[in-house]
C-alpha atoms as a PDB file:
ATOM      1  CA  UNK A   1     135.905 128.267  84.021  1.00  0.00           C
ATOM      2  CA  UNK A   2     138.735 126.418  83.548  1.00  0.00           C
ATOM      3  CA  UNK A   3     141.248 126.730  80.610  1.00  0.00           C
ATOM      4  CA  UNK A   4     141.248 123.036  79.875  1.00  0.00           C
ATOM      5  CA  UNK A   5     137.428 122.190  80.181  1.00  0.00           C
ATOM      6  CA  UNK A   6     137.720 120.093  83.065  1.00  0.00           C
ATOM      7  CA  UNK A   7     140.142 117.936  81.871  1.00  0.00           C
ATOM      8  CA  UNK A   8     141.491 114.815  84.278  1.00  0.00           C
ATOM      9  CA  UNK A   9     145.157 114.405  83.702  1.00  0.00           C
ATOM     10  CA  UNK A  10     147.663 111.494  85.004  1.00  0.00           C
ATOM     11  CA  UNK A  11     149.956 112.990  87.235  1.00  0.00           C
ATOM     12  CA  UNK A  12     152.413 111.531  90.358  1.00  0.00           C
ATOM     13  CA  UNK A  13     153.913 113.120  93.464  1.00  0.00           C
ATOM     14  CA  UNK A  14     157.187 115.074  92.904  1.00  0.00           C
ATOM     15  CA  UNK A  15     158.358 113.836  95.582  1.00  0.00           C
ATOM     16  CA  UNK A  16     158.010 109.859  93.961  1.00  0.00           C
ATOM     17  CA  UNK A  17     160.001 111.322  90.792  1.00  0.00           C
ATOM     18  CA  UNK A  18     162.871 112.680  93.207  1.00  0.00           C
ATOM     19  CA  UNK A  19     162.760 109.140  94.848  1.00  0.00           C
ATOM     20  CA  UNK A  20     163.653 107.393  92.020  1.00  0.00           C
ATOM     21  CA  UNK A  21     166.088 110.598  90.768  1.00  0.00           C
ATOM     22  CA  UNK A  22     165.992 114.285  89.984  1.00  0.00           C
ATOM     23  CA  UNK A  23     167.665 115.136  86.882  1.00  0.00           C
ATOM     24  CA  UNK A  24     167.826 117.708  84.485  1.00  0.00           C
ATOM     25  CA  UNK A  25     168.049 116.056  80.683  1.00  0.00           C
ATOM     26  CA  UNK A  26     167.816 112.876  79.762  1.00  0.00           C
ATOM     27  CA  UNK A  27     168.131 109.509  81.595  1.00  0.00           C
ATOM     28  CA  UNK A  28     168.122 106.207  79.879  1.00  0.00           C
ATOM     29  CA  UNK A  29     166.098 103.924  82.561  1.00  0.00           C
ATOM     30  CA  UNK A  30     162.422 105.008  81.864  1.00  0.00           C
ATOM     31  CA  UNK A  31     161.170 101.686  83.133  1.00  0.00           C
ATOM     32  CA  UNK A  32     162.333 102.232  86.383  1.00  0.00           C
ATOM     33  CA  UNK A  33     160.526 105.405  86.412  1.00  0.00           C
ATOM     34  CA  UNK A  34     157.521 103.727  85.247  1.00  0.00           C
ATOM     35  CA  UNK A  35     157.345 101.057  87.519  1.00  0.00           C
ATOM     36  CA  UNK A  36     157.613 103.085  90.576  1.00  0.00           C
ATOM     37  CA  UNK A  37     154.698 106.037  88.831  1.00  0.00           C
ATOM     38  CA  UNK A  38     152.071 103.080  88.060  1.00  0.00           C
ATOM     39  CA  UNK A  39     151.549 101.856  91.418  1.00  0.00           C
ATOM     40  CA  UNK A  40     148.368 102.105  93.647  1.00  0.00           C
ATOM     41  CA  UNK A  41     147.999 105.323  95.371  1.00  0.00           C
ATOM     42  CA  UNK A  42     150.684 107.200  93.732  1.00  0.00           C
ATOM     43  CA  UNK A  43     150.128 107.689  90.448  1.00  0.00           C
ATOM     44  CA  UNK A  44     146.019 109.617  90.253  1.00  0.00           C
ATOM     45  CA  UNK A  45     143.716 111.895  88.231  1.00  0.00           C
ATOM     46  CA  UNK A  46     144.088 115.355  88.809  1.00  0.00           C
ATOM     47  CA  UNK A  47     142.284 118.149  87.359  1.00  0.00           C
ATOM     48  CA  UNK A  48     144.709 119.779  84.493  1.00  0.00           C
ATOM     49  CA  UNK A  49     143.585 123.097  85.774  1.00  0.00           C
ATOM     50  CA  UNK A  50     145.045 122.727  89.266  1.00  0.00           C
ATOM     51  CA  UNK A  51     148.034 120.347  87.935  1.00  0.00           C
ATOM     52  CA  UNK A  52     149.094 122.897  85.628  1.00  0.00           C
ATOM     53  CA  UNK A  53     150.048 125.626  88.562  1.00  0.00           C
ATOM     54  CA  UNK A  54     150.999 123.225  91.255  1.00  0.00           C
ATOM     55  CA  UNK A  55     155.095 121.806  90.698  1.00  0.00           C
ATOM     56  CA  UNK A  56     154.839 119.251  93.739  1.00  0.00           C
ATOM     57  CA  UNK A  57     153.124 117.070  91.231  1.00  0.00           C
ATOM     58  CA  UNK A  58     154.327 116.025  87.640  1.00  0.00           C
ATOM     59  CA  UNK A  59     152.046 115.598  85.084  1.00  0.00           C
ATOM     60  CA  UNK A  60     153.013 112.260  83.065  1.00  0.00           C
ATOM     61  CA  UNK A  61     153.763 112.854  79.227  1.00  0.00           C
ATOM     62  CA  UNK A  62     153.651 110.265  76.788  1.00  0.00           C
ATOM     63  CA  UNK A  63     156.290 111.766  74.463  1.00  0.00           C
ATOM     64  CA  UNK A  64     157.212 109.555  70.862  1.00  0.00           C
ATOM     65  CA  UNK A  65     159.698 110.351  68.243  1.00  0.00           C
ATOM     66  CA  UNK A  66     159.505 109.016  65.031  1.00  0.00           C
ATOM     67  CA  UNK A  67     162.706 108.178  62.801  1.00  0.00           C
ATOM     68  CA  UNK A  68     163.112 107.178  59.503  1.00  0.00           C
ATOM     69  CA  UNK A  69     166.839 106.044  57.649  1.00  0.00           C
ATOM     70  CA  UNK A  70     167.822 108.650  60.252  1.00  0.00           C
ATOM     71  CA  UNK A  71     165.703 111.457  59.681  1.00  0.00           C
ATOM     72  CA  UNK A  72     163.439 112.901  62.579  1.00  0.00           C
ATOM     73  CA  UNK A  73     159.696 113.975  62.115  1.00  0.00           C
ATOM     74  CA  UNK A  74     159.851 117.434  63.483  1.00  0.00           C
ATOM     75  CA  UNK A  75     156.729 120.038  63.387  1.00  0.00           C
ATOM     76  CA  UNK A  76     156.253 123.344  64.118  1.00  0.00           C
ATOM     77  CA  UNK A  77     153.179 124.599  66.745  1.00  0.00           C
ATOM     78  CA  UNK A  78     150.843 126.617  66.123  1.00  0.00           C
ATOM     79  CA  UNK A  79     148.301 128.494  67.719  1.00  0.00           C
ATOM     80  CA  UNK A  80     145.764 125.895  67.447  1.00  0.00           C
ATOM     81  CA  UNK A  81     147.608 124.132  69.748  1.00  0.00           C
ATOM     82  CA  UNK A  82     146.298 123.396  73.896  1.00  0.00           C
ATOM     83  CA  UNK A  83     149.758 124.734  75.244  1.00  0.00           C
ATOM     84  CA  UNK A  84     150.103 128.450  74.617  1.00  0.00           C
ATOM     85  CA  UNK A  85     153.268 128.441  76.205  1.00  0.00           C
ATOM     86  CA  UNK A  86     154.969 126.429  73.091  1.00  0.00           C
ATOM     87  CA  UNK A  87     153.647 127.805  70.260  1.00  0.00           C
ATOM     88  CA  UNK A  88     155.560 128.382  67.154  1.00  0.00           C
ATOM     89  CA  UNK A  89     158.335 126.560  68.796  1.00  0.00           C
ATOM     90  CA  UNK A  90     159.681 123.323  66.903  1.00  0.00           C
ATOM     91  CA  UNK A  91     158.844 119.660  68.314  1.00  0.00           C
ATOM     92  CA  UNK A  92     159.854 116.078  67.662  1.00  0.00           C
ATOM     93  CA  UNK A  93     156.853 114.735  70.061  1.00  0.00           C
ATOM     94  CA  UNK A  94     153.663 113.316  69.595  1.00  0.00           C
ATOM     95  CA  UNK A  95     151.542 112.701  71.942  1.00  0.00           C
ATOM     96  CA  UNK A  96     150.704 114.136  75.395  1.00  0.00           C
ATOM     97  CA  UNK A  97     148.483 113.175  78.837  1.00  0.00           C
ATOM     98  CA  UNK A  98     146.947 110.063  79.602  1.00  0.00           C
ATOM     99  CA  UNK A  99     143.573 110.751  80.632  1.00  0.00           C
ATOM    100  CA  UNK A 100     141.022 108.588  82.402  1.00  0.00           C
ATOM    101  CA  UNK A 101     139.168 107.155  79.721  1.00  0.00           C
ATOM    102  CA  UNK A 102     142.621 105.537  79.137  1.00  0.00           C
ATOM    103  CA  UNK A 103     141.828 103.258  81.755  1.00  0.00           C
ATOM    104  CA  UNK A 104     142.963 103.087  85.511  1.00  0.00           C
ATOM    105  CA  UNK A 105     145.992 104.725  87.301  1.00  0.00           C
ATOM    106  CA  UNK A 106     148.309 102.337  88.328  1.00  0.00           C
ATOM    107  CA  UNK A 107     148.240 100.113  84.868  1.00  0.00           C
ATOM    108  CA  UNK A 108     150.972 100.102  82.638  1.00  0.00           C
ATOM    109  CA  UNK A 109     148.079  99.200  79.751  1.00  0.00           C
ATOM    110  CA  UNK A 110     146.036 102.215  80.663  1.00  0.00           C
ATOM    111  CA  UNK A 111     149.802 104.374  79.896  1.00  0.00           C
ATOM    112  CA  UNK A 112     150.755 102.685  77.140  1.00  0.00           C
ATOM    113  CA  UNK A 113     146.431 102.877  75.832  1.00  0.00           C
ATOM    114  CA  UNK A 114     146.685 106.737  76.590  1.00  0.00           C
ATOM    115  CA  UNK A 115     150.427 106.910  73.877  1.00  0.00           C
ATOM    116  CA  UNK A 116     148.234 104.747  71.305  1.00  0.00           C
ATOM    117  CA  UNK A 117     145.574 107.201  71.244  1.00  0.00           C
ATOM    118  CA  UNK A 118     147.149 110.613  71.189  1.00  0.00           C
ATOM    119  CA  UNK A 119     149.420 109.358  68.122  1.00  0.00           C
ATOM    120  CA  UNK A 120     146.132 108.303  66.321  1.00  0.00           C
ATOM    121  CA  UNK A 121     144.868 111.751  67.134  1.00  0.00           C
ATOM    122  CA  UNK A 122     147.629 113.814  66.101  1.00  0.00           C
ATOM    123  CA  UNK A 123     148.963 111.618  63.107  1.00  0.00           C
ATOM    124  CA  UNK A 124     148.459 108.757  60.440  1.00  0.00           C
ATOM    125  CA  UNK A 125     151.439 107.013  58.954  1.00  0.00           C
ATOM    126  CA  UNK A 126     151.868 103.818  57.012  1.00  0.00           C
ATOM    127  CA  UNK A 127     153.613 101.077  56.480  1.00  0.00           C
ATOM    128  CA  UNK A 128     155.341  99.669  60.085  1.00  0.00           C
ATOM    129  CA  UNK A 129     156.868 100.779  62.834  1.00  0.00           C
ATOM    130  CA  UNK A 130     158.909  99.330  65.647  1.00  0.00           C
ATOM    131  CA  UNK A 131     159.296 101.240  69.232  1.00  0.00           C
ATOM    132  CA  UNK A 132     161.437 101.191  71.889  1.00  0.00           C
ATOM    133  CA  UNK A 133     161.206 103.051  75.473  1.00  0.00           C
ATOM    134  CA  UNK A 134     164.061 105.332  74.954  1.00  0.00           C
ATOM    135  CA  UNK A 135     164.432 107.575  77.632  1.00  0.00           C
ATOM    136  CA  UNK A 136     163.227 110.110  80.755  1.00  0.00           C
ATOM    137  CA  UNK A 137     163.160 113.631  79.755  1.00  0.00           C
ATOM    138  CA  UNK A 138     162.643 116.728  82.457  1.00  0.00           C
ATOM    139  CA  UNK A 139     163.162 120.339  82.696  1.00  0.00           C
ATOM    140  CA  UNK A 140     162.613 122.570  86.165  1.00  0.00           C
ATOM    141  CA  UNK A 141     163.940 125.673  84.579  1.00  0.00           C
ATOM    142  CA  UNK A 142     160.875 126.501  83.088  1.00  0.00           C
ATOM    143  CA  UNK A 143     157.440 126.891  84.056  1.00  0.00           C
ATOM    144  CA  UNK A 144     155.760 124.085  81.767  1.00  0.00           C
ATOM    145  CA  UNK A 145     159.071 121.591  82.227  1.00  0.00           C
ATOM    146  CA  UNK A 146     158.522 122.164  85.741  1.00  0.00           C
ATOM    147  CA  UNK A 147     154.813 120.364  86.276  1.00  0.00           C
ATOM    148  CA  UNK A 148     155.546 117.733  83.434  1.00  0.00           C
ATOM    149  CA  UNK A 149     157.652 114.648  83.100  1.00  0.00           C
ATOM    150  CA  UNK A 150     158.099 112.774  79.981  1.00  0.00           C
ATOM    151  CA  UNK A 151     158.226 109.500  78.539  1.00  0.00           C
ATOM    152  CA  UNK A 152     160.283 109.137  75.485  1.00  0.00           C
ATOM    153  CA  UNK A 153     159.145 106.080  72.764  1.00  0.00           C
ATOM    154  CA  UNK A 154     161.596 105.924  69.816  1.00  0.00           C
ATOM    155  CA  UNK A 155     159.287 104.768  66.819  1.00  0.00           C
ATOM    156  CA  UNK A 156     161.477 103.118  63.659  1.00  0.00           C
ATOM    157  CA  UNK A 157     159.536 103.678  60.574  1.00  0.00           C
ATOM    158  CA  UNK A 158     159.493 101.627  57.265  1.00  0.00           C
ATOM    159  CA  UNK A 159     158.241 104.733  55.497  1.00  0.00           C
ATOM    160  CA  UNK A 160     158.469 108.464  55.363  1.00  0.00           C
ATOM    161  CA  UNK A 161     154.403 108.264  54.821  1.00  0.00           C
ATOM    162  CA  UNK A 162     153.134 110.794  57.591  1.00  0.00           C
ATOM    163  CA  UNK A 163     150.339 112.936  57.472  1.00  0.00           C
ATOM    164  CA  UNK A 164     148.905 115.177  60.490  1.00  0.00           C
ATOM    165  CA  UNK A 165     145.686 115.002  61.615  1.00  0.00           C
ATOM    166  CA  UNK A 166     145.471 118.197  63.669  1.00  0.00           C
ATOM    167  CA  UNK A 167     146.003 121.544  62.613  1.00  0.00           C
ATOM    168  CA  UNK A 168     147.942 122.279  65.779  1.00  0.00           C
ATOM    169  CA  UNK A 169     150.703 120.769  63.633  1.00  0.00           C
ATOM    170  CA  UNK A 170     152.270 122.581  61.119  1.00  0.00           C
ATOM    171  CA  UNK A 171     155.127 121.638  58.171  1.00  0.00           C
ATOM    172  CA  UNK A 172     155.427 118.462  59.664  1.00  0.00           C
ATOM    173  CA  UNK A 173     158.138 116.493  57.774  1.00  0.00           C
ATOM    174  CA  UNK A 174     161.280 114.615  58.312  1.00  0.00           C
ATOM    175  CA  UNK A 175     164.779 116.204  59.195  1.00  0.00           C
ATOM    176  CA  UNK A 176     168.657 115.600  59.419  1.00  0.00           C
ATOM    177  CA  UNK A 177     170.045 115.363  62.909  1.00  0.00           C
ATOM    178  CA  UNK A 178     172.105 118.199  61.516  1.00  0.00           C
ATOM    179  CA  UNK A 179     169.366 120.220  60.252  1.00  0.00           C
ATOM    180  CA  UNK A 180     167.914 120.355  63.941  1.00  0.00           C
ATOM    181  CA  UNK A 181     171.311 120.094  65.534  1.00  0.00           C
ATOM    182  CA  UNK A 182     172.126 123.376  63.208  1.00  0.00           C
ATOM    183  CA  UNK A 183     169.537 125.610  61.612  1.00  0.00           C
ATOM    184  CA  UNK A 184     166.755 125.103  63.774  1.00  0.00           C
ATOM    185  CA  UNK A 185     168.019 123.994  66.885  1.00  0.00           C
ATOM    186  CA  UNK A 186     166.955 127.675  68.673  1.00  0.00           C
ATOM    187  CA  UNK A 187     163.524 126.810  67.442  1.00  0.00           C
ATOM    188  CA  UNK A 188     163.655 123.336  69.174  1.00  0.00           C
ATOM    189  CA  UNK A 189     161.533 123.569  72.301  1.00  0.00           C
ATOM    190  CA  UNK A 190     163.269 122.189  75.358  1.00  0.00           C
ATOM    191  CA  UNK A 191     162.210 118.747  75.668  1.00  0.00           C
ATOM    192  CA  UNK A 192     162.989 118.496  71.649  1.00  0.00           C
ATOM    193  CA  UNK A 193     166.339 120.433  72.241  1.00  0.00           C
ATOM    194  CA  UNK A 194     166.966 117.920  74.788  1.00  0.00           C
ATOM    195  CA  UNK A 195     166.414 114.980  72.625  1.00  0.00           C
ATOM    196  CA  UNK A 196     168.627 115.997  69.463  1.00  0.00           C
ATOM    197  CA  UNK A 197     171.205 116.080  72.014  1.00  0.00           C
ATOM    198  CA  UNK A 198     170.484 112.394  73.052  1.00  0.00           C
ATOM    199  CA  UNK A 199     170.095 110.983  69.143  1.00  0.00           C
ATOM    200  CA  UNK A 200     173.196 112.869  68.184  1.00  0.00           C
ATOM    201  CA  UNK A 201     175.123 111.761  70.837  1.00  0.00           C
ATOM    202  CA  UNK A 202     174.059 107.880  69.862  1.00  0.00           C
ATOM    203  CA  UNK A 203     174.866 108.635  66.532  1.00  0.00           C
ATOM    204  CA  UNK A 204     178.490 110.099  67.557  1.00  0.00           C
ATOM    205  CA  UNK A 205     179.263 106.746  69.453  1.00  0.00           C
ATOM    206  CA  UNK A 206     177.477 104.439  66.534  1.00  0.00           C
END
């Protein structure tokens, strides 16, 4: 049986991603990436299961950070949690796969559908928020960075009003860049280590 109950993931050919560039990090022009993943015939369904062990494909991750006067919302993973590989490590993202009920492949709607709904899952927060597509964030050296890419959204709140609505997320709350620059950056998983980097190296040339 499989591990993720059949689930259908969005995923594109490696070989599309090294088209447009192969990078380790962060790169600042996610809507070049985007435009050349939702296109007919390149970006599909796959079944998680299969995705998961297979690195010519990269499963597409809808990855926000939310920020408040500066602070970070940060959370810790626990067990609860669909990826076994990250548990008890520290993250700044919410969200996760777009999945076909999200709507078609090659729609930037059905993408940006798939990011509304696995923030509603995973989190309720007041007030407003403004978002901005941030950034590209991958990571070959491992064997989850290795069959996922993701898409960074930047999320401005008015409000430090969060609440968690899975219990896959633990001691959620807001944090200093230098709190998970400092303290807890060996906690960070990659993708969040990767991140602090970015928002601390805006904040150095601010």
């Amino acid at each position: 049986m499989s591990r993720y109950n059949g689930e259908q993931v969005l995923v594109v050919p490696r070989a599309v991603f090294e088209e447009v560039g192969d990078f380790y990090g962060v790169r600042r022009n996610p809507q070049d990436y985007l435009e050349a993943f939702l296109r007919p015939e390149v970006a599909r369904y796959m079944d998680r299961d299969a995705a998961e062990g297979d690195p010519s494909f990269k499963q597409i991750i809808a990855y926000a950070i939310f920020r408040h006067n500066g602070r970070v919302l940060a959370y810790s993973r626990t067990p609860k949690g669909g990826e076994t590989r990250l548990h008890n490590k520290i993250s700044l993202g919410i969200g996760g796969h777009i999945n076909p009920i999200d709507g078609l492949t090659d729609s930037i709607t059905t993408y940006l559908a798939g990011m509304e709904r696995e923030i509603r899952e995973e989190i309720t927060f007041s007030g407003t928020a403004v978002q901005h597509l941030y950034a590209v964030i991958n990571d070959d050296t491992n064997e989850v960075g290795s069959v996922h890419l993701g898409i960074v959204h930047l999320f401005e709140l008015d409000t430090e009003e969060v609440a968690p609505n899975e219990k896959a997320l633990a001691d959620l709350g807001f944090h200093t860049l230098e709190e998970l620059g400092g303290p807890l950056y060996d906690r960070l998983e990659t993708w969040s280590a990767i991140c602090v980097d970015a928002l601390r190296a805006d904040e150095a040339r601010s």
